[in-house]
PDB file of N, CA and C in Angstrom:
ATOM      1  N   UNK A   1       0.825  -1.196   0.000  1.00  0.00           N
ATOM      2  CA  UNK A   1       0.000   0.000   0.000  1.00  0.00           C
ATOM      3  C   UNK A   1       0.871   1.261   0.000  1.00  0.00           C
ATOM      4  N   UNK A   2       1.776   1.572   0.837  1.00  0.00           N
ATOM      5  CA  UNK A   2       2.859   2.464   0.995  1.00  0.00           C
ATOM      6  C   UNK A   2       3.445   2.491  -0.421  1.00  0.00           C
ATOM      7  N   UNK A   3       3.879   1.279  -1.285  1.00  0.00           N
ATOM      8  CA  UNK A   3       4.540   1.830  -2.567  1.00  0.00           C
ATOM      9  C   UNK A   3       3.321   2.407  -3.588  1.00  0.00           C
ATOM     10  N   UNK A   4       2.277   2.251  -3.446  1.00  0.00           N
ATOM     11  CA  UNK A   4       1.338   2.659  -4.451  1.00  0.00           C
ATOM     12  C   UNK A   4       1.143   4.073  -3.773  1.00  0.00           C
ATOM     13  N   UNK A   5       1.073   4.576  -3.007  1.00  0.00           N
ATOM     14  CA  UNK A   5       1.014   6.101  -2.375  1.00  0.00           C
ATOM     15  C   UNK A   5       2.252   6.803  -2.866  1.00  0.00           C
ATOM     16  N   UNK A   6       3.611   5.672  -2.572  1.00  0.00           N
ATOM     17  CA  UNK A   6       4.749   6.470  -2.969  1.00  0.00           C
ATOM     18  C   UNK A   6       4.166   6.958  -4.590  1.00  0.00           C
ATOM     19  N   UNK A   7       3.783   5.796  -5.688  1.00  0.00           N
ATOM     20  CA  UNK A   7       3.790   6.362  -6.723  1.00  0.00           C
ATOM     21  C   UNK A   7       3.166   7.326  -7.105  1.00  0.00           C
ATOM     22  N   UNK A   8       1.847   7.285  -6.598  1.00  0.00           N
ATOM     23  CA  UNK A   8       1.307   8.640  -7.006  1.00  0.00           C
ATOM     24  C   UNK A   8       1.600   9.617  -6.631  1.00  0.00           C
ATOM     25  N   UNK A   9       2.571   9.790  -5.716  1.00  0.00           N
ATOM     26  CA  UNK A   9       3.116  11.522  -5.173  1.00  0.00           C
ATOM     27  C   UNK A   9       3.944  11.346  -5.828  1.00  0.00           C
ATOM     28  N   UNK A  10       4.780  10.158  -6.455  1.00  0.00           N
ATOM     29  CA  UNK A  10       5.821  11.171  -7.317  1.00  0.00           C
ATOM     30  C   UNK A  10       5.336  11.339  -8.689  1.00  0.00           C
ATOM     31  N   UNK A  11       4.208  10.221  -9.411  1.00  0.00           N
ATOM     32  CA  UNK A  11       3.407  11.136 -10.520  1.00  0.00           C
ATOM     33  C   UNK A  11       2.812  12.200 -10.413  1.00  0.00           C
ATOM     34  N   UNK A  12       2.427  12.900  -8.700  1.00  0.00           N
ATOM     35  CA  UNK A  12       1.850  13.845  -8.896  1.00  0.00           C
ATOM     36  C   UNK A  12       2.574  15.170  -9.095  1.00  0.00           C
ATOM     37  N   UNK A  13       3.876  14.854  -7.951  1.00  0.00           N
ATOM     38  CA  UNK A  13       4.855  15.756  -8.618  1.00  0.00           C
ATOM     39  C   UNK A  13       5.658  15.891  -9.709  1.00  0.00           C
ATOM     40  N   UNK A  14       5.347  14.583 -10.134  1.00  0.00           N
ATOM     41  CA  UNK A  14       6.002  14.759 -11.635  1.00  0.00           C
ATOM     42  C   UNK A  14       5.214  15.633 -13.089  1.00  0.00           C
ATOM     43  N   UNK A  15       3.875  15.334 -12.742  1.00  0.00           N
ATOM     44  CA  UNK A  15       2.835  16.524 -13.220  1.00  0.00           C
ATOM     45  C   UNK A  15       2.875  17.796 -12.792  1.00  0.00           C
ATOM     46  N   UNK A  16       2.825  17.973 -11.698  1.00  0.00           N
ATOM     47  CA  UNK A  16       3.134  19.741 -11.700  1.00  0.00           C
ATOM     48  C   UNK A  16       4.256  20.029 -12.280  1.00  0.00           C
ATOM     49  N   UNK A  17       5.640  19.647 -11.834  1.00  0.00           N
ATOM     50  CA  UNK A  17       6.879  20.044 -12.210  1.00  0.00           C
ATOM     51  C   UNK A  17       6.667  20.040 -14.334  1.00  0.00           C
ATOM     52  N   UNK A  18       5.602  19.638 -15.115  1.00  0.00           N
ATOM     53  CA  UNK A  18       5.624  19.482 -16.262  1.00  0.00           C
ATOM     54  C   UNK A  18       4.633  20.034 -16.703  1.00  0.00           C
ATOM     55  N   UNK A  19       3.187  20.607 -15.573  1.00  0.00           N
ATOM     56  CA  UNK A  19       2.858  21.857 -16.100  1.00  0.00           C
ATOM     57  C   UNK A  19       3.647  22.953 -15.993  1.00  0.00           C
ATOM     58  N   UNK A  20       4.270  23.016 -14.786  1.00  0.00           N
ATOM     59  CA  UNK A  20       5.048  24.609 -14.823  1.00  0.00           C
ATOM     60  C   UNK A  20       6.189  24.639 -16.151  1.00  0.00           C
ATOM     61  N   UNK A  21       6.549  23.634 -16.205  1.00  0.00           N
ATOM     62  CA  UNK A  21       7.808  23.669 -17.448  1.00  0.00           C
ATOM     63  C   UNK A  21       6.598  23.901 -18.847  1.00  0.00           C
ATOM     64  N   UNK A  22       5.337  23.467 -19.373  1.00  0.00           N
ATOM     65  CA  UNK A  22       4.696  23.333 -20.430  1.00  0.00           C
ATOM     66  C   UNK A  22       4.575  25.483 -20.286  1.00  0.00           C
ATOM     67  N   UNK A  23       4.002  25.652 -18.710  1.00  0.00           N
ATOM     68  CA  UNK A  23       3.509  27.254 -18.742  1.00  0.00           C
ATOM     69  C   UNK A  23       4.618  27.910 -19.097  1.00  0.00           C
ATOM     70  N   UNK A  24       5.754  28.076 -18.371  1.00  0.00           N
ATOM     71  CA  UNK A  24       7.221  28.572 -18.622  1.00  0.00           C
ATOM     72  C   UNK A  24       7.997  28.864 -20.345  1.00  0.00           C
ATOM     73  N   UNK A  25       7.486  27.723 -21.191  1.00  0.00           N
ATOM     74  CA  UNK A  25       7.320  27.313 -22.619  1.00  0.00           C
ATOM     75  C   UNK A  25       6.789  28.762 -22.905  1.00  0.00           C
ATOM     76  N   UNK A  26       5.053  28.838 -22.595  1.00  0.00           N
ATOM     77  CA  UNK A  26       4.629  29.726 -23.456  1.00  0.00           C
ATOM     78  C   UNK A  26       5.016  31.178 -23.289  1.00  0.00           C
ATOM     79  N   UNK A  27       5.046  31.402 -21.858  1.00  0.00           N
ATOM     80  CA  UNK A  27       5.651  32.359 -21.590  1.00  0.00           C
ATOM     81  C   UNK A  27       6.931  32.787 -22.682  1.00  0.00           C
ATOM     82  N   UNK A  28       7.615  32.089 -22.668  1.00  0.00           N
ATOM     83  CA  UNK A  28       8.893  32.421 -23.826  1.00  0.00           C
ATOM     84  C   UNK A  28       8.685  32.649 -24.726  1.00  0.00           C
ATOM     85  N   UNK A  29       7.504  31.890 -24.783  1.00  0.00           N
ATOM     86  CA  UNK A  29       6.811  31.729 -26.854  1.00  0.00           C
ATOM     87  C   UNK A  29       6.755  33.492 -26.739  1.00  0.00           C
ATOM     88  N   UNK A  30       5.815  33.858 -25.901  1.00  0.00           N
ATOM     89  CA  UNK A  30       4.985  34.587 -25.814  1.00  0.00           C
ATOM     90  C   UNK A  30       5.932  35.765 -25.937  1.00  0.00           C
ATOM     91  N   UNK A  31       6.782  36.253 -25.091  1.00  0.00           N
ATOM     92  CA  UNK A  31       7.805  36.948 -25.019  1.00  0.00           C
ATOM     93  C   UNK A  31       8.738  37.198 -26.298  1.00  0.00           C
ATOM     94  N   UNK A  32       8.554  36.088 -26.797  1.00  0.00           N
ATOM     95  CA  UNK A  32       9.918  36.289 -28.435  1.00  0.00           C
ATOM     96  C   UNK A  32       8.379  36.991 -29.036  1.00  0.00           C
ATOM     97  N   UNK A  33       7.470  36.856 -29.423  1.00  0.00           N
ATOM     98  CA  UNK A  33       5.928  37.359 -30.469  1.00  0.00           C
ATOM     99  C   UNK A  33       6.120  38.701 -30.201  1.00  0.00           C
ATOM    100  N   UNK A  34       6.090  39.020 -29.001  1.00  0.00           N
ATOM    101  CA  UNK A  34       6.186  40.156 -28.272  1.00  0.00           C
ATOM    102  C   UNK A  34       7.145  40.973 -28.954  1.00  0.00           C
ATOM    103  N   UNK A  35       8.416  40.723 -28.929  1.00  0.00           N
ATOM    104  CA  UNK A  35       9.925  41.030 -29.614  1.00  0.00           C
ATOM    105  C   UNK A  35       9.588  41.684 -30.942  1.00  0.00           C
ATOM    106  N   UNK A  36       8.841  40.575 -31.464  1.00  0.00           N
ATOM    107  CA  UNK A  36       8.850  40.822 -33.045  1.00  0.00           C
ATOM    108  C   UNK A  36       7.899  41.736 -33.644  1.00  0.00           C
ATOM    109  N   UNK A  37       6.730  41.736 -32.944  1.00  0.00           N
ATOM    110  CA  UNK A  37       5.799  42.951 -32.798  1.00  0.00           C
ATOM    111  C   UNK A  37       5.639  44.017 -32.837  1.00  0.00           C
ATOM    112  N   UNK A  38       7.001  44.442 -31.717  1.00  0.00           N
ATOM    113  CA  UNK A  38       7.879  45.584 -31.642  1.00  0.00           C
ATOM    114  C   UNK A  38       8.164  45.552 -32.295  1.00  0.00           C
ATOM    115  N   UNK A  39       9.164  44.803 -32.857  1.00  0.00           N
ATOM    116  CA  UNK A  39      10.765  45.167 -34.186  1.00  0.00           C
ATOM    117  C   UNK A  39       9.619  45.608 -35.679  1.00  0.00           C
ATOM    118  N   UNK A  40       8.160  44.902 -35.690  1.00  0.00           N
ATOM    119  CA  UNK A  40       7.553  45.381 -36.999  1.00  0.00           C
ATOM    120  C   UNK A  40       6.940  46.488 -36.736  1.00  0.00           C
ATOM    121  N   UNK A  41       6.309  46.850 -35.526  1.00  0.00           N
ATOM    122  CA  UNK A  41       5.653  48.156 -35.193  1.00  0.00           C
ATOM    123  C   UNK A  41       6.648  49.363 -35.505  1.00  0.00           C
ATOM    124  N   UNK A  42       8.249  49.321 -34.498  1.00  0.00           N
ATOM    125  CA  UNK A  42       8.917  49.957 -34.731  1.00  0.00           C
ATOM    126  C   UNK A  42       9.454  50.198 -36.323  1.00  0.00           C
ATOM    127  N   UNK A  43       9.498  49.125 -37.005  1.00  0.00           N
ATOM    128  CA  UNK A  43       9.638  49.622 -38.815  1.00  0.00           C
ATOM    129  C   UNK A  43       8.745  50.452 -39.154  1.00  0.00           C
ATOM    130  N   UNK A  44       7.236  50.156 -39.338  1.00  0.00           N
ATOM    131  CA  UNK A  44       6.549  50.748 -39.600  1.00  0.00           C
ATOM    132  C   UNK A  44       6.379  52.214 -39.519  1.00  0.00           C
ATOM    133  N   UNK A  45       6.991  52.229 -38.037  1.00  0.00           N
ATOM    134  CA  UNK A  45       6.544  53.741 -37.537  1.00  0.00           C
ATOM    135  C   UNK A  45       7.593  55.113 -38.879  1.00  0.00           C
ATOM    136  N   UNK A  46       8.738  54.115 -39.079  1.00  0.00           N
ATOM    137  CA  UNK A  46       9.664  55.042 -39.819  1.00  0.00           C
ATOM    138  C   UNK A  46       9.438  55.516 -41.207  1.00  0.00           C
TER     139      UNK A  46
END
């Protein structure tokens, strides 16, 4: 019983630790879009 408890706390922490890494992802995504947005807004403006 104890090893089947062990497993699911470490699948469960193995799921959070791989949403925060999936959220962290977009964030970056999100951040470079961001970048480029600028760099075309800023052309434009000239």
């Amino acid at each position: 019983m104890m090893i089947l408890f062990g497993i699911l706390i470490f699948a469960g922490i193995f799921a959070v630790f791989d949403a925060i890494r999936k959220v962290n992802n977009n964030i970056l995504d999100q951040t470079e879009e961001i970048k480029k947005l600028r760099e075309v807004i800023e052309s434009n403006k000239k």
